[in-house]
C-alpha atoms as a PDB file:
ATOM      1  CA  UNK A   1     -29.653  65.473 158.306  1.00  0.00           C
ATOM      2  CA  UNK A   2     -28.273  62.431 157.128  1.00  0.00           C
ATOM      3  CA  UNK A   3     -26.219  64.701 154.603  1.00  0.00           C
ATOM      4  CA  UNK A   4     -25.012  67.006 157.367  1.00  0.00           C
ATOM      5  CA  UNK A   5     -23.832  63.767 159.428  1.00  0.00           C
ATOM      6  CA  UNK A   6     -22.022  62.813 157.009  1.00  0.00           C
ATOM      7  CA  UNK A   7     -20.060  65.647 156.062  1.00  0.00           C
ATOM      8  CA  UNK A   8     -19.416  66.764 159.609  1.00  0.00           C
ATOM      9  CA  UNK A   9     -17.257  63.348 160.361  1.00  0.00           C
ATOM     10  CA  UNK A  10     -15.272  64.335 156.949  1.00  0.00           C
ATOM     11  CA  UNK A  11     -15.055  67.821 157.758  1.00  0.00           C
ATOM     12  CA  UNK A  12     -13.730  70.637 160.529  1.00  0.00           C
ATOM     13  CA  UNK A  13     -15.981  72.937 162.302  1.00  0.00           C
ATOM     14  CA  UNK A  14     -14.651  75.948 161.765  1.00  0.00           C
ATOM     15  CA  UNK A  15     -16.118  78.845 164.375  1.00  0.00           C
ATOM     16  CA  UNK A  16     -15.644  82.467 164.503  1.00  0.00           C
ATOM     17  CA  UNK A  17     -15.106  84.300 167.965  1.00  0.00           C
ATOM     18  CA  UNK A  18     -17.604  87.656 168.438  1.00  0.00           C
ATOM     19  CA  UNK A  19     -14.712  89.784 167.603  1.00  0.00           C
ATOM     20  CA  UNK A  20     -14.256  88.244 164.238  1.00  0.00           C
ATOM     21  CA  UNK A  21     -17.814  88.017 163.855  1.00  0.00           C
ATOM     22  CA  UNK A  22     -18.671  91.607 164.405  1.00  0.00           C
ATOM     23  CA  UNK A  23     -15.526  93.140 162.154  1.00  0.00           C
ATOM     24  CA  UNK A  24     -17.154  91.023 159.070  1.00  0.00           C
ATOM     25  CA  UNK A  25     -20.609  92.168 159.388  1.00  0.00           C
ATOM     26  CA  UNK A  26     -19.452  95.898 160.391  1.00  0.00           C
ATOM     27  CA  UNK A  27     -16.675  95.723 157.399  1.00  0.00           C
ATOM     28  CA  UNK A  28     -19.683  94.817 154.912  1.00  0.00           C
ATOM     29  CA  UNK A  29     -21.813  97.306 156.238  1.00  0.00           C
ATOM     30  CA  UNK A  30     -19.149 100.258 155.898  1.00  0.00           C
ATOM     31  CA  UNK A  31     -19.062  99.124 152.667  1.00  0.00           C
ATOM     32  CA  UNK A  32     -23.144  99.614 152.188  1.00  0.00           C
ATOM     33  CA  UNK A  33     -23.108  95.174 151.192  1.00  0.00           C
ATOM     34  CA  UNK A  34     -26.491  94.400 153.644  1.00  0.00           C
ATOM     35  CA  UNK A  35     -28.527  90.970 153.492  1.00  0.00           C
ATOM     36  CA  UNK A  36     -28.132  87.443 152.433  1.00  0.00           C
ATOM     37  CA  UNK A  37     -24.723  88.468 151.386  1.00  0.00           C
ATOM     38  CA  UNK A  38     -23.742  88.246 155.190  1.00  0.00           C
ATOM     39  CA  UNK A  39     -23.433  84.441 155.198  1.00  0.00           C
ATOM     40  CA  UNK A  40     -20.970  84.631 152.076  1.00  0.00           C
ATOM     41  CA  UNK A  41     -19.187  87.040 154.431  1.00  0.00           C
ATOM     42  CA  UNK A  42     -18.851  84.699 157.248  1.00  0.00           C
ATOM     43  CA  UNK A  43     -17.955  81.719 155.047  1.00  0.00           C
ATOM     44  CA  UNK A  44     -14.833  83.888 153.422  1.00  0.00           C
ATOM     45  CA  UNK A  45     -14.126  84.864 157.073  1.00  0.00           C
ATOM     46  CA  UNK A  46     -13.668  80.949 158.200  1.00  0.00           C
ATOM     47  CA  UNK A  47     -11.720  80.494 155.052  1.00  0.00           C
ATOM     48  CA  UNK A  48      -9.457  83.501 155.732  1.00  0.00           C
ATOM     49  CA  UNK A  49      -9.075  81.950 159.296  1.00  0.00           C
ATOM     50  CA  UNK A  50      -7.461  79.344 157.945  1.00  0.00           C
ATOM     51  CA  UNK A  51      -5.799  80.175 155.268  1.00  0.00           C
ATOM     52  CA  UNK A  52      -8.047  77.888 152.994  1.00  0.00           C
ATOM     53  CA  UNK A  53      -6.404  76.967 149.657  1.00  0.00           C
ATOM     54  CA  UNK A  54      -9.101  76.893 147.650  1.00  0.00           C
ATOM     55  CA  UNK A  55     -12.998  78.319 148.569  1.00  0.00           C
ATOM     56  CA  UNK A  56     -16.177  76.385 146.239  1.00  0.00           C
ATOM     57  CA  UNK A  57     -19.100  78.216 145.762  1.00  0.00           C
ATOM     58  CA  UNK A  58     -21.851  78.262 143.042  1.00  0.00           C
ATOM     59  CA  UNK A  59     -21.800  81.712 143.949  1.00  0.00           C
ATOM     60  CA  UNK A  60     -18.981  82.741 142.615  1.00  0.00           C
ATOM     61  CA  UNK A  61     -20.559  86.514 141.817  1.00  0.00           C
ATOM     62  CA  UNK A  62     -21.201  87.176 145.511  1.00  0.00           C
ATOM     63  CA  UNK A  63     -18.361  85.485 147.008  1.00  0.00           C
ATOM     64  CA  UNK A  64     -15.523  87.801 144.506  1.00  0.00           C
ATOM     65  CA  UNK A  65     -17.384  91.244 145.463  1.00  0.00           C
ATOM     66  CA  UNK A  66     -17.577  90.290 149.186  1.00  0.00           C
ATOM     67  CA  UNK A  67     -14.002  89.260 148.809  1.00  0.00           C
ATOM     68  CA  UNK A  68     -11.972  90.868 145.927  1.00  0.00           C
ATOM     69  CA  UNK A  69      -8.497  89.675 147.441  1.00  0.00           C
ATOM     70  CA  UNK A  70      -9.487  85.960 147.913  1.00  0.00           C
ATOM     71  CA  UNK A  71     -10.985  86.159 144.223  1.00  0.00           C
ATOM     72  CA  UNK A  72      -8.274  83.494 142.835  1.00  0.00           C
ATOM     73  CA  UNK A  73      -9.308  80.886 145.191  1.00  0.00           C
ATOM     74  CA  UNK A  74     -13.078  81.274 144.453  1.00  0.00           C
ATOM     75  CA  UNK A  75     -13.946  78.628 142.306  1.00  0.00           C
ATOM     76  CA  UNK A  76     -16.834  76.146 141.628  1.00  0.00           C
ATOM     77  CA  UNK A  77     -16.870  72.594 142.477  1.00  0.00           C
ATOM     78  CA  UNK A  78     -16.507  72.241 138.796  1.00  0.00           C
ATOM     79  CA  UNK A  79     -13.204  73.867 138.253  1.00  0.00           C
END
């Protein structure tokens, strides 16, 4: 928690509306990707929301096939 508090008064909540949050789960779905792969999903879908610069992940393997086009901004904290 203390972690959470912390980042929270250095960071923006950023929230997705149903709308947005039904065409990322159905768009994944047409395209068979099912699972824990879902909350990648919705994290690319905040950062496409606002037009986020750069996106850190550890993931980077699930975060480029959820989201081929955003694949140049995927990086690791370490880049």
């Amino acid at each position: 928690m203390q972690f959470i508090e912390r980042m929270q008064q250095h960071t923006t909540m950023i929230t997705l509306d149903g709308g947005e949050y039904f065409d990322t789960i159905d768009a994944l779905s047409r395209r068979g990707m099912t699972g824990a792969v879902i909350y990648d999903a919705l994290i690319l879908a905040r950062a496409r929301k606002v037009r986020a610069e750069r996106i850190y992940t550890w993931n980077l393997r699930h975060f480029r096939a959820v989201a081929p086009d955003l694949a140049a901004k995927i990086m690791t904290p370490a880049e």
